[in-house]
N, C-alpha and C. Protein backbone atom coordinates (compact mmCIF):
# COMPACT_ATOMS: atom_id res chain seq x y z
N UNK A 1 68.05 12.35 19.14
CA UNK A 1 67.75 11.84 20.47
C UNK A 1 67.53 10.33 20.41
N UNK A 2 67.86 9.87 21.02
CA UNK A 2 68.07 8.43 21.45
C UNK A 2 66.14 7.98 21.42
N UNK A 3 65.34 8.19 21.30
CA UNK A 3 64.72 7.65 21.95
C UNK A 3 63.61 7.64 20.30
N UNK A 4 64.17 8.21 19.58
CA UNK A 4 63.47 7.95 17.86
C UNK A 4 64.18 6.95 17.36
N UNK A 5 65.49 6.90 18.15
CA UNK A 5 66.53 5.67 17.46
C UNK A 5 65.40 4.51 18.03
N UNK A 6 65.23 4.24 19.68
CA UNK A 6 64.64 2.87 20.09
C UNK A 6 63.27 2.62 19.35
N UNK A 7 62.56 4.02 18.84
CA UNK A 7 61.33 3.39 18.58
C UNK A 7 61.12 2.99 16.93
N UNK A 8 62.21 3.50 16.16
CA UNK A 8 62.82 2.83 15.19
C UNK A 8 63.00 1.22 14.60
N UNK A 9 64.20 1.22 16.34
CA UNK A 9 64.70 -0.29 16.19
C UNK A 9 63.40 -1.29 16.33
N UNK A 10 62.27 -0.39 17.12
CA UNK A 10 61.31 -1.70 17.36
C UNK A 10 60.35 -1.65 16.42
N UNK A 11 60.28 -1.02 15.60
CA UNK A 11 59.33 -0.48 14.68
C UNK A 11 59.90 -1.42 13.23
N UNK A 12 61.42 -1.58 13.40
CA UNK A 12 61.91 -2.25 12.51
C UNK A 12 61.64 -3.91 12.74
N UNK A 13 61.78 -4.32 13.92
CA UNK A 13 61.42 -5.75 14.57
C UNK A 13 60.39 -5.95 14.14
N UNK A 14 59.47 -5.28 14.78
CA UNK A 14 57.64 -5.45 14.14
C UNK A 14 57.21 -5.70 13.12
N UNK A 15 57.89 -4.80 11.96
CA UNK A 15 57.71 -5.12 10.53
C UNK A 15 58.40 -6.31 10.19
N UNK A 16 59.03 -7.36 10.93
CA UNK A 16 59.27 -8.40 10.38
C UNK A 16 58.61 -9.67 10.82
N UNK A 17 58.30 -9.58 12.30
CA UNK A 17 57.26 -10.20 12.98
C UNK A 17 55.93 -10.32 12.86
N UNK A 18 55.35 -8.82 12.83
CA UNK A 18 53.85 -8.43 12.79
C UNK A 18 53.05 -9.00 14.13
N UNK A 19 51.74 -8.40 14.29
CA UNK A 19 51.17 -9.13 15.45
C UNK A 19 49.81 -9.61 14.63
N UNK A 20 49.99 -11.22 14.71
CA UNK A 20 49.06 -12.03 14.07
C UNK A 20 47.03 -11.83 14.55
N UNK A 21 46.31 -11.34 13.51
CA UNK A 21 44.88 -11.32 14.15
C UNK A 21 44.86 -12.92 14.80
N UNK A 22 44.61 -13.16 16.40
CA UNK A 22 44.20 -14.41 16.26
C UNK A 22 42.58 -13.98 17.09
N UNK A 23 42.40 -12.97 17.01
CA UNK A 23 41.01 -12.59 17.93
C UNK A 23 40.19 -12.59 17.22
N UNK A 24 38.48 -12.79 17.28
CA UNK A 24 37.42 -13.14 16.51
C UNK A 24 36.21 -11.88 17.29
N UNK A 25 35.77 -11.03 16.79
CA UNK A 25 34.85 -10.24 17.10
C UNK A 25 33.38 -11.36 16.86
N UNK A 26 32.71 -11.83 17.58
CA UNK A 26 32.00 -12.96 17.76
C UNK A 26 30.29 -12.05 17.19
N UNK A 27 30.31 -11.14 17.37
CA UNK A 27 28.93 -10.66 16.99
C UNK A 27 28.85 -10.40 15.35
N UNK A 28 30.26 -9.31 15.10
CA UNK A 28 30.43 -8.92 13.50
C UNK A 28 31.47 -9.75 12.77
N UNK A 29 32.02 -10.59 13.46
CA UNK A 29 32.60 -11.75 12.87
C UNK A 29 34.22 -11.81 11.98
N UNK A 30 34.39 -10.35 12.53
CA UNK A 30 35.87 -9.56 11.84
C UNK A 30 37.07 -9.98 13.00
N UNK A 31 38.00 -10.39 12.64
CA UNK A 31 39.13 -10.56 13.14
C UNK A 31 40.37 -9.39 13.68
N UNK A 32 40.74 -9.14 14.66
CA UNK A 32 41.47 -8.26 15.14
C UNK A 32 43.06 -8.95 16.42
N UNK A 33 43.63 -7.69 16.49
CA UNK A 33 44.86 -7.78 17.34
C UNK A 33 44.13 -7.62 18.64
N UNK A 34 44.11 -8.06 19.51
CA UNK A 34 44.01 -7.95 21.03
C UNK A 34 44.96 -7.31 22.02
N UNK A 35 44.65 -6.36 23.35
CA UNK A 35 45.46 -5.79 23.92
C UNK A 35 46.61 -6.86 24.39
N UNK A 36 46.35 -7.92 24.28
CA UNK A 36 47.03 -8.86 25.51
C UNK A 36 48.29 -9.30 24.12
N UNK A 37 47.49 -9.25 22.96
CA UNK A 37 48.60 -9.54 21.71
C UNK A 37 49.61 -8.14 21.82
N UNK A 38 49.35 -7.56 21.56
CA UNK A 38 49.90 -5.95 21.51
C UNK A 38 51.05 -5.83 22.82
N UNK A 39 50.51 -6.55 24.06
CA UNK A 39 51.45 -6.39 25.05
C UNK A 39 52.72 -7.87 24.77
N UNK A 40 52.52 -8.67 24.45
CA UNK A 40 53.33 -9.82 24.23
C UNK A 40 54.49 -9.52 23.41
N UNK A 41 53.61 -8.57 22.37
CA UNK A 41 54.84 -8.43 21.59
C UNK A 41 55.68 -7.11 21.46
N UNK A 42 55.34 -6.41 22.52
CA UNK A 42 55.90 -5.21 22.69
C UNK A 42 56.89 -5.13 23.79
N UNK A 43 56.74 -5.87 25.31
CA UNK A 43 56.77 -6.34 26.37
C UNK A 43 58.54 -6.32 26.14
N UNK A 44 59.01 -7.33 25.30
CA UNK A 44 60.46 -7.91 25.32
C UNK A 44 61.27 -6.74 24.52
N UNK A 45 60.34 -6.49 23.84
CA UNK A 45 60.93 -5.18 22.48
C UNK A 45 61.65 -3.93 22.95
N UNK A 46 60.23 -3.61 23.90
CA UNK A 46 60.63 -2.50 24.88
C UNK A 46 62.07 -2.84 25.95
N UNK A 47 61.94 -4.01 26.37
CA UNK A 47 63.13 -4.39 27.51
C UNK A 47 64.53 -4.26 26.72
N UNK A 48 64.34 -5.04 25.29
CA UNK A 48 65.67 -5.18 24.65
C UNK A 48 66.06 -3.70 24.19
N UNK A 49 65.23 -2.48 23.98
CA UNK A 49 65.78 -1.10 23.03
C UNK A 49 66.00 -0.24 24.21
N UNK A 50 65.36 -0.39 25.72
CA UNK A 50 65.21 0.45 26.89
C UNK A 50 64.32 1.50 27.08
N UNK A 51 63.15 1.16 26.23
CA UNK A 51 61.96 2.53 25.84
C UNK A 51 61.01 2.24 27.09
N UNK A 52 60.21 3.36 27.21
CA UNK A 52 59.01 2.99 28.34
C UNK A 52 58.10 3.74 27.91
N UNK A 53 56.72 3.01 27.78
CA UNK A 53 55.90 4.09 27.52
C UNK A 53 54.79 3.81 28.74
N UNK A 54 54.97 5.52 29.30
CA UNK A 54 53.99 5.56 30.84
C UNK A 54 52.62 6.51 29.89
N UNK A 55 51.63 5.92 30.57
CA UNK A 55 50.74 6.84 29.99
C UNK A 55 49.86 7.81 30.94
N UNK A 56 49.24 8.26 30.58
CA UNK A 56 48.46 9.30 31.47
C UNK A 56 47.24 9.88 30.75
N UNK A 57 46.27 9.49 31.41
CA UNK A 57 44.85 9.78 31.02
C UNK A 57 44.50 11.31 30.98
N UNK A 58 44.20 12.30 30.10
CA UNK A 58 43.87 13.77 30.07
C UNK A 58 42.34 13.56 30.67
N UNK A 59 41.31 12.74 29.68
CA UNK A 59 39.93 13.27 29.88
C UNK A 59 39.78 11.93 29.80
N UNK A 60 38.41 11.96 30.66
CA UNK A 60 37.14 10.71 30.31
C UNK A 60 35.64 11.32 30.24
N UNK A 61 35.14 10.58 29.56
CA UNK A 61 33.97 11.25 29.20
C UNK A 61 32.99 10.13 29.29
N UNK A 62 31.88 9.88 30.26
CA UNK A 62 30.99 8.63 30.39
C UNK A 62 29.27 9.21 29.73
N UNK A 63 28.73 8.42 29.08
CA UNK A 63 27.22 8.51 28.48
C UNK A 63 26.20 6.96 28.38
N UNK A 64 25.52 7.60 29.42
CA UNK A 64 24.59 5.76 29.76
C UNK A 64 23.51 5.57 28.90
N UNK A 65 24.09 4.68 27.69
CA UNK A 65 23.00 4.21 26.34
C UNK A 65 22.25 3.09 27.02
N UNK A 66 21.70 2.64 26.55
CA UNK A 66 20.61 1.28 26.56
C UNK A 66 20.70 0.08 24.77
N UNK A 67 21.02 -1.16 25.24
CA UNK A 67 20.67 -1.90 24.13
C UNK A 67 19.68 -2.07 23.93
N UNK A 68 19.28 -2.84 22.52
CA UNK A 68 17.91 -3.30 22.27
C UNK A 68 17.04 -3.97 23.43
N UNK A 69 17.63 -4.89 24.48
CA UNK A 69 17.12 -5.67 25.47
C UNK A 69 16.45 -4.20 26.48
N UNK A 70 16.96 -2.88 26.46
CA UNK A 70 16.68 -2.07 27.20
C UNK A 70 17.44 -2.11 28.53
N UNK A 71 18.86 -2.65 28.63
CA UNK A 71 19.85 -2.72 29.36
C UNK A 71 20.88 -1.34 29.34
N UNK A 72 21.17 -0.97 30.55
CA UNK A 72 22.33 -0.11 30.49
C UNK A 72 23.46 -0.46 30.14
N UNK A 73 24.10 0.31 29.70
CA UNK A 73 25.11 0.18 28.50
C UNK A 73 26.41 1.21 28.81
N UNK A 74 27.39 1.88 29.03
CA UNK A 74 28.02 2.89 29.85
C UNK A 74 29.30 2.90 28.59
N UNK A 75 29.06 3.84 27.68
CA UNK A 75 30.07 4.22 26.37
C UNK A 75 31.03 5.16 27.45
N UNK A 76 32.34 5.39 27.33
CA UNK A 76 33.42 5.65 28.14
C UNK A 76 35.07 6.07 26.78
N UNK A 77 34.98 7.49 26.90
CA UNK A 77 35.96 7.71 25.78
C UNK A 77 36.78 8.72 26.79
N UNK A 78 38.12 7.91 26.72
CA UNK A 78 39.00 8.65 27.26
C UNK A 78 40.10 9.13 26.29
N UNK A 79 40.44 10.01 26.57
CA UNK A 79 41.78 11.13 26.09
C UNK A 79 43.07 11.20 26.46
N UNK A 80 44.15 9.89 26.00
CA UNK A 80 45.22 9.76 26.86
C UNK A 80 46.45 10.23 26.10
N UNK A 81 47.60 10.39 26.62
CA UNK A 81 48.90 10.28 26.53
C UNK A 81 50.06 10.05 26.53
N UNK A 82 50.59 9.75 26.30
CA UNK A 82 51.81 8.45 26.70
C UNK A 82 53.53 8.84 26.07
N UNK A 83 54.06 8.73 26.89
CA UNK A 83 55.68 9.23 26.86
C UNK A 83 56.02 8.50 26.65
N UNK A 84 56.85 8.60 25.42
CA UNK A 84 57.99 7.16 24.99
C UNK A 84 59.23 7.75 25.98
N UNK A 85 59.95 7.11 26.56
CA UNK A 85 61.01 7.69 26.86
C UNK A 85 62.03 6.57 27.42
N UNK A 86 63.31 7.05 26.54
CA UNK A 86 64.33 6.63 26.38
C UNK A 86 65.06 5.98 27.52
N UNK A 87 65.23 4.88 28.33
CA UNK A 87 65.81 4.93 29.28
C UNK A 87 67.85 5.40 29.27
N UNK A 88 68.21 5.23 28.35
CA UNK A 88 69.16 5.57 27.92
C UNK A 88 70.00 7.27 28.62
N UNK A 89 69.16 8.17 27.86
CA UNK A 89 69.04 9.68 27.90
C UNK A 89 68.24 10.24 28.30
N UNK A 90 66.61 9.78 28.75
CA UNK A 90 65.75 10.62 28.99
C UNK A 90 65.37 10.80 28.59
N UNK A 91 65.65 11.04 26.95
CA UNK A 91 64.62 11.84 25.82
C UNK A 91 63.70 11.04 25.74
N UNK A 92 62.38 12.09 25.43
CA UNK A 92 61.50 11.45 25.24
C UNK A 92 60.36 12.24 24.02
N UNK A 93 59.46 11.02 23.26
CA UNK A 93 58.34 11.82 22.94
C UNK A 93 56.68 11.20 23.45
N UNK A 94 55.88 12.21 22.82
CA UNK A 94 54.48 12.03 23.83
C UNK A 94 53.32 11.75 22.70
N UNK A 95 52.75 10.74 22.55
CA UNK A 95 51.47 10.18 22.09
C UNK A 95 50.58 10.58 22.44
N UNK A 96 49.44 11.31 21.63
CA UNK A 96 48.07 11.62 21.83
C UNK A 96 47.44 10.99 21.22
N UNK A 97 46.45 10.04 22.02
CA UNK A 97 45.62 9.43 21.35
C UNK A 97 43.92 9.33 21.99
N UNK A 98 43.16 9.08 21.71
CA UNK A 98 41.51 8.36 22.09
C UNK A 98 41.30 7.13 22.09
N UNK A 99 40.58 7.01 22.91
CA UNK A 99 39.98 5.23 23.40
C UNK A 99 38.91 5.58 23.59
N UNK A 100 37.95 4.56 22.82
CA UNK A 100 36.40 4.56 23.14
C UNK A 100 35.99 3.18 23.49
N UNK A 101 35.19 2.59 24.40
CA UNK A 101 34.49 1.34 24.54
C UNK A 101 33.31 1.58 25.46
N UNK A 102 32.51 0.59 25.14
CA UNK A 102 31.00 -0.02 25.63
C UNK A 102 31.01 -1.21 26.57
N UNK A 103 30.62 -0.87 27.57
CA UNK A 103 30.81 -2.39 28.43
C UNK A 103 29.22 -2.13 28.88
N UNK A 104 28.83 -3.26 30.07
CA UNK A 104 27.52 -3.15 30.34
C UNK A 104 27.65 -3.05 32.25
N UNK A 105 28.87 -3.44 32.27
CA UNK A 105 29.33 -3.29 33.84
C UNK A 105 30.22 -2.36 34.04
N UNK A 106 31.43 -2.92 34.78
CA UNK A 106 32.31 -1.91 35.22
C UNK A 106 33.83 -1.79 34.63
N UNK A 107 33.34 -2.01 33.29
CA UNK A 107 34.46 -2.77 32.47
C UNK A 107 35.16 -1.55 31.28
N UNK A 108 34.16 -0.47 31.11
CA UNK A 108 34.12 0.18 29.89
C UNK A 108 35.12 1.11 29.43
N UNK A 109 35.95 1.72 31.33
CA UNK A 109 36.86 2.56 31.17
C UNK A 109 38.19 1.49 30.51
N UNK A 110 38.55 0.74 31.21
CA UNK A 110 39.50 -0.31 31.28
C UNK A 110 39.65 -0.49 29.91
N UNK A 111 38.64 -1.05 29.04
CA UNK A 111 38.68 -1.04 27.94
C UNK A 111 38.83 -0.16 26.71
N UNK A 112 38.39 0.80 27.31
CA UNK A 112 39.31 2.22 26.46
C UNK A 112 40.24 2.99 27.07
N UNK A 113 41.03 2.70 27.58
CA UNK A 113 42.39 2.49 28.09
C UNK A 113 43.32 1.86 27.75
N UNK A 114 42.97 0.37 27.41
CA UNK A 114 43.97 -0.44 26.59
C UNK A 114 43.56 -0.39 25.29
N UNK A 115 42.12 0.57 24.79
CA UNK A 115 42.04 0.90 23.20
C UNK A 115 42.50 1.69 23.04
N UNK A 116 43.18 2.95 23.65
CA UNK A 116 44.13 3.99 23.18
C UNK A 116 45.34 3.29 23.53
N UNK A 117 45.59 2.63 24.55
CA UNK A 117 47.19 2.33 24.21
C UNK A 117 47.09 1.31 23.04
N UNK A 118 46.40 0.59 22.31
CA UNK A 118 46.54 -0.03 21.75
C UNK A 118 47.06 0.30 20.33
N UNK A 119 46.05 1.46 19.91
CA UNK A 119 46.25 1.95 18.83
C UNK A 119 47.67 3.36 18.60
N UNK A 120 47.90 3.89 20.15
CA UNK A 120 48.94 4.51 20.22
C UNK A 120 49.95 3.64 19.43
N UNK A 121 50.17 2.04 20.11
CA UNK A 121 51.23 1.36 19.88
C UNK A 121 51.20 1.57 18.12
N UNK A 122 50.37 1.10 17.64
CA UNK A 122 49.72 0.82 16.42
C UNK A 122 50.36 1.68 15.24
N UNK A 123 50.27 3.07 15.82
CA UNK A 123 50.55 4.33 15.06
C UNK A 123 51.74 4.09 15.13
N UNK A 124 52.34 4.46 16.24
CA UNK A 124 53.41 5.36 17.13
C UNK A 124 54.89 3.54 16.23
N UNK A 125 54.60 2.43 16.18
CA UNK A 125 54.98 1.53 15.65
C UNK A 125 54.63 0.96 14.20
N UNK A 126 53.98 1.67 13.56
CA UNK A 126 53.62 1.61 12.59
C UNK A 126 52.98 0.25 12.28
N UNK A 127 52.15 -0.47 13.02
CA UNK A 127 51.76 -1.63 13.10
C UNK A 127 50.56 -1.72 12.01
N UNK A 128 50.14 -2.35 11.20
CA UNK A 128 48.79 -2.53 10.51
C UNK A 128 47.99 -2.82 11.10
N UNK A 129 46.84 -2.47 10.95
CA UNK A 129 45.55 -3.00 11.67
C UNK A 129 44.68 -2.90 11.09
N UNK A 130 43.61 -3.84 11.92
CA UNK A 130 42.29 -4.04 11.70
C UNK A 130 41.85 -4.43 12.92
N UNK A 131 40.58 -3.85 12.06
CA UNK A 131 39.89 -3.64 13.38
C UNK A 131 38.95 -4.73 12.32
N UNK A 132 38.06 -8.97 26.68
CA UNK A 132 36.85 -7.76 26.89
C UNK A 132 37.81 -7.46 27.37
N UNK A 133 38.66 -7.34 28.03
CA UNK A 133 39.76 -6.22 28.14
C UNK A 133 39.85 -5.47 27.13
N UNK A 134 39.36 -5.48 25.89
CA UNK A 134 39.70 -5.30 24.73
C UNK A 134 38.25 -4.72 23.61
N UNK A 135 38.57 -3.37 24.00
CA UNK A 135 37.28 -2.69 23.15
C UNK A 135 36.69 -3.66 21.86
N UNK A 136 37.42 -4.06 21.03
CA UNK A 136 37.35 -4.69 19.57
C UNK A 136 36.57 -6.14 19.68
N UNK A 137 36.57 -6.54 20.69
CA UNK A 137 35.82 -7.77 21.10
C UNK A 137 34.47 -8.13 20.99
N UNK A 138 33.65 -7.11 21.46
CA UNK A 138 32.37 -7.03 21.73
C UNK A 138 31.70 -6.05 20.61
N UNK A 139 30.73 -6.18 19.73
CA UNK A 139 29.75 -4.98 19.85
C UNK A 139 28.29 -4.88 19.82
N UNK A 140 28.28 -3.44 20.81
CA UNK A 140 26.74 -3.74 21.25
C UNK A 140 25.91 -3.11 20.23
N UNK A 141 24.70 -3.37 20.32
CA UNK A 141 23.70 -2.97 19.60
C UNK A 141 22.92 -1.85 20.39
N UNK A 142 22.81 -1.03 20.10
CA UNK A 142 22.38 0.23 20.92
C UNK A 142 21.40 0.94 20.35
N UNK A 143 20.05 0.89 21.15
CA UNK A 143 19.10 1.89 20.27
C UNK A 143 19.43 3.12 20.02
N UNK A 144 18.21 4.01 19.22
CA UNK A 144 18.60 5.15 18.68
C UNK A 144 18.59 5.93 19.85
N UNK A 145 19.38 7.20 19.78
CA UNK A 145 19.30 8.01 21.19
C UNK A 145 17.97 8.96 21.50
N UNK A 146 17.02 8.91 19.91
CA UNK A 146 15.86 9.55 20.25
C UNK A 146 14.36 8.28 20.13
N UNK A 147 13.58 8.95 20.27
CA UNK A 147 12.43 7.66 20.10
C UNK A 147 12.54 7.74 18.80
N UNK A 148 10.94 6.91 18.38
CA UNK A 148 11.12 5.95 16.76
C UNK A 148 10.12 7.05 16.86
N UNK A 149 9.54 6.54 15.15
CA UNK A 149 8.89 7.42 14.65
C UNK A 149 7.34 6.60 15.16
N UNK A 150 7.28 5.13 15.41
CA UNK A 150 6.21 4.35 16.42
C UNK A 150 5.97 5.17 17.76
N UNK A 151 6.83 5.28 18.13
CA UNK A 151 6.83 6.09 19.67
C UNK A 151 6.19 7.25 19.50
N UNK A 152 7.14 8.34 19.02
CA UNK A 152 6.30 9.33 18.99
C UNK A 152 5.00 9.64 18.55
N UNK A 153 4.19 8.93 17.56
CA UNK A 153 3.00 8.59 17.44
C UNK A 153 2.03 8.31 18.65
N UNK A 154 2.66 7.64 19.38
CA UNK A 154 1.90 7.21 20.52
C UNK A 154 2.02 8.21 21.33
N UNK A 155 3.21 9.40 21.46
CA UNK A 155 2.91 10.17 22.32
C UNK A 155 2.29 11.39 21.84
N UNK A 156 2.41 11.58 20.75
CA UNK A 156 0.92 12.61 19.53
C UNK A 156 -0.45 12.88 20.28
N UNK A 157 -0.35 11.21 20.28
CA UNK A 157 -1.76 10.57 20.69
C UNK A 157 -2.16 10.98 21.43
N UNK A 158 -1.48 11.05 22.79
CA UNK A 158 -2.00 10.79 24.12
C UNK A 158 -1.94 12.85 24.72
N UNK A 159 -1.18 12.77 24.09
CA UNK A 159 -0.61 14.56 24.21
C UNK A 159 -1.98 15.30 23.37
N UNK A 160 -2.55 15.02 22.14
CA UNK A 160 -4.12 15.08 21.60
C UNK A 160 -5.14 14.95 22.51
N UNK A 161 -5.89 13.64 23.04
CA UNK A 161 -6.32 13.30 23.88
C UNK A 161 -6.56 14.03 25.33
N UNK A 162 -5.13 14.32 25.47
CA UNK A 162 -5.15 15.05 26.96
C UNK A 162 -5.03 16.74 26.85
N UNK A 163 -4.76 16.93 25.28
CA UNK A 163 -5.01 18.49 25.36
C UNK A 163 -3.39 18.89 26.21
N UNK A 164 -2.46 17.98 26.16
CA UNK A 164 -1.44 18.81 26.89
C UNK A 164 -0.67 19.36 25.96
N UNK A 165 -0.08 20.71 26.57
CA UNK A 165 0.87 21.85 26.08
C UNK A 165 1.73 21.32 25.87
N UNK A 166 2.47 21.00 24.86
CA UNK A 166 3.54 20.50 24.08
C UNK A 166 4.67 21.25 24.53
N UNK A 167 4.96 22.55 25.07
CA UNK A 167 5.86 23.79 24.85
C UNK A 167 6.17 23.21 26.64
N UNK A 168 5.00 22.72 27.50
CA UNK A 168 5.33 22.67 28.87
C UNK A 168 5.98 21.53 29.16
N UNK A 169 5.70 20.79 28.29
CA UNK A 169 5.84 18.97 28.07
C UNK A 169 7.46 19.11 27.67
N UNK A 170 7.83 19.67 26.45
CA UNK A 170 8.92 19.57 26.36
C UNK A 170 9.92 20.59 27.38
N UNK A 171 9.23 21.51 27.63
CA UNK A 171 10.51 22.17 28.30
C UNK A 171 10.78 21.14 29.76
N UNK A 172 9.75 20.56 30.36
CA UNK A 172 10.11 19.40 31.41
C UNK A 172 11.05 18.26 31.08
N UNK A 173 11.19 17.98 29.58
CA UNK A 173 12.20 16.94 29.42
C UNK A 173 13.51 17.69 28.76
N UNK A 174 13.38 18.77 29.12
CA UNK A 174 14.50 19.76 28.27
C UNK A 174 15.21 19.53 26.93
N UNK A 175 13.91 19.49 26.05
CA UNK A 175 14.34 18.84 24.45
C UNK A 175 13.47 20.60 23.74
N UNK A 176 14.09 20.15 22.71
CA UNK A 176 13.29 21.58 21.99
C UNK A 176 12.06 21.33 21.23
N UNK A 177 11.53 20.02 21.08
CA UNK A 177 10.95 19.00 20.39
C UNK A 177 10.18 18.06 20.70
N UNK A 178 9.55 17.56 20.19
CA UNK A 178 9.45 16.10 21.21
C UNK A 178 9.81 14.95 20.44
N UNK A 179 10.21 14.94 18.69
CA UNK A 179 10.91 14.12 18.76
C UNK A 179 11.90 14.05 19.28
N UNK A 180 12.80 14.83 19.46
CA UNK A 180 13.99 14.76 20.19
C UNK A 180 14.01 14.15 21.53
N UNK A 181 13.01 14.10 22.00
CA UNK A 181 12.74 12.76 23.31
C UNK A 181 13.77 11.83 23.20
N UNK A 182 14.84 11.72 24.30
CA UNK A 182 15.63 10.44 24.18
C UNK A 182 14.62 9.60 24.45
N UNK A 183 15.19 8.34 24.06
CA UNK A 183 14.62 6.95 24.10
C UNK A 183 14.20 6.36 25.50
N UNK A 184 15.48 6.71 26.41
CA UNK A 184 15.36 6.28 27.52
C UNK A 184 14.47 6.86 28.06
N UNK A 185 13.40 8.30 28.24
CA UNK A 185 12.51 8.83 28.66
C UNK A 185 11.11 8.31 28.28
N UNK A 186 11.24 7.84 27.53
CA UNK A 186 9.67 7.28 26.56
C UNK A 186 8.89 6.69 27.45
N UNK A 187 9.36 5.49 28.35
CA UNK A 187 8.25 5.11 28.89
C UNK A 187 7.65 5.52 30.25
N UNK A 188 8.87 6.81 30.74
CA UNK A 188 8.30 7.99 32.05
C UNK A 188 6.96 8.65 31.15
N UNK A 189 7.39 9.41 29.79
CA UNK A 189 7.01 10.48 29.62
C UNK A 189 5.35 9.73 28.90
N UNK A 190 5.35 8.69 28.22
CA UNK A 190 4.03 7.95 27.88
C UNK A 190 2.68 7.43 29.24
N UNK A 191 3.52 7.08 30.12
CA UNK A 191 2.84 6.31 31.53
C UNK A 191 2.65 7.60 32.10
N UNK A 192 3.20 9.03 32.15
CA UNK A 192 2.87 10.22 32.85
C UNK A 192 1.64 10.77 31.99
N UNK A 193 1.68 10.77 30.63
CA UNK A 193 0.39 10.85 30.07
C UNK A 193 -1.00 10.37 29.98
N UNK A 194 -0.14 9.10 29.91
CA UNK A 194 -1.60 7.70 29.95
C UNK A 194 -2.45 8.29 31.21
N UNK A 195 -1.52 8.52 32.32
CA UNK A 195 -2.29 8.80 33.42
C UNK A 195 -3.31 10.01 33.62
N UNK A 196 -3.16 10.51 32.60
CA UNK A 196 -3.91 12.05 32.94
C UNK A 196 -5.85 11.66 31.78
N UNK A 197 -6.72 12.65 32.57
CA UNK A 197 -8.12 11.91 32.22
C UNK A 197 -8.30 12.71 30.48
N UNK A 198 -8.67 12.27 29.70
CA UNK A 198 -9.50 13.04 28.50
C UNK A 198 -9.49 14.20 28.48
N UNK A 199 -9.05 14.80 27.85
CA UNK A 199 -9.41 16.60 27.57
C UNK A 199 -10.35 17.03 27.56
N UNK A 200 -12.06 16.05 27.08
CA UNK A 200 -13.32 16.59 27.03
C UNK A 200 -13.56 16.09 28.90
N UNK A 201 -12.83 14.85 29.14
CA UNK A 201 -13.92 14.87 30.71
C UNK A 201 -13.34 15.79 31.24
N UNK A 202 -11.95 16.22 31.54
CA UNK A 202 -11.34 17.06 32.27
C UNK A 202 -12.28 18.58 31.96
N UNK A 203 -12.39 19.17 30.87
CA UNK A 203 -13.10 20.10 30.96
C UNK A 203 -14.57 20.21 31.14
N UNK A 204 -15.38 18.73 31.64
CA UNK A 204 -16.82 18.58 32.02
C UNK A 204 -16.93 18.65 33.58
């Protein structure tokens, strides 16, 4: 089928070209290909062999972390697919790949969108790599998803103090545990305690 021949011919181009890291990950200080590199040099490749690759998103999956600053944070991993197909004959084949990125706005899908096509290209062209349109750009620092072992101390404390049922406490934050307390709950579930009187005055 015509359409292993085009991704061949460009696969053969690439390996003589390559797409140069000129991008700088500014936090971890590692150098990478950028979506906007990836499209430059694919862009003419594709026009000259007659390939198209349309893609199509299966799944997204969104989970709202918090950084160290205690900022929302919106991790976004989508599940896409993408048809090479031949303009030639029609034939075609289909890329499965994942995109994951972290933005702090409204940026996060976008960016794992052009991180699965990116790395589709990557594979699917046999491109080398290394690793804000552009997942690889940024990375955040994200607390742990449960409290610290400081935290929960403090809520020991206050859960002692107040004589509260641990079994009622947790089934309200629907953890099996209370370390298992996400992070982001800590300072509802501490300030809902603080508030309650002594276990000895309450029972005077």
């Amino acid at each position: 089928m015509s359409v292993y021949k085009a991704i061949a011919c460009i696969q053969g181009e690439l390996a003589k070209t390559g797409i140069a890291k000129d991008r700088k990950n500014d936090q971890q200080g590692y150098r990478f290909r950028g979506i906007d590199e990836v499209y430059n040099a694919l862009s003419p490749l594709l026009a000259k062999h007659g390939l198209c690759i349309l893609p199509r998103m299966i799944s997204r999956d969104v989970v709202e972390r918090r950084n160290a600053k205690g900022n929302a944070l919106f991790y976004v991993t989508v599940e896409a697919e993408f048809d090479f197909v031949c303009a030639e004959d029609g034939s075609a084949h289909t890329v499965r790949t994942f995109g994951e990125a972290m933005d702090s706005g409204d940026k996060a899908t976008n960016k794992a969108m052009s991180a699965a096509y990116k790395y589709a290209a990557f594979q699917a062209f046999a491109i080398p790599t290394e690793g804000d349109n552009d997942a690889d750009a940024t990375t955040h620092e994200v607390v742990s998803a449960h409290i610290s072992q400081e935290q929960l101390a403090l809520l020991r404390q206050e859960v002692e103090r107040t004589a509260t049922d641990l079994e009622v406490l947790c089934k309200f934050y629907k953890i099996d545990a209370l370390p298992d307390l996400p992070a982001a709950r800590f300072e509802h579930a501490l300030k809902a305690l603080k508030a309650k009187p002594n276990a000895q005055l309450e029972a005077a």
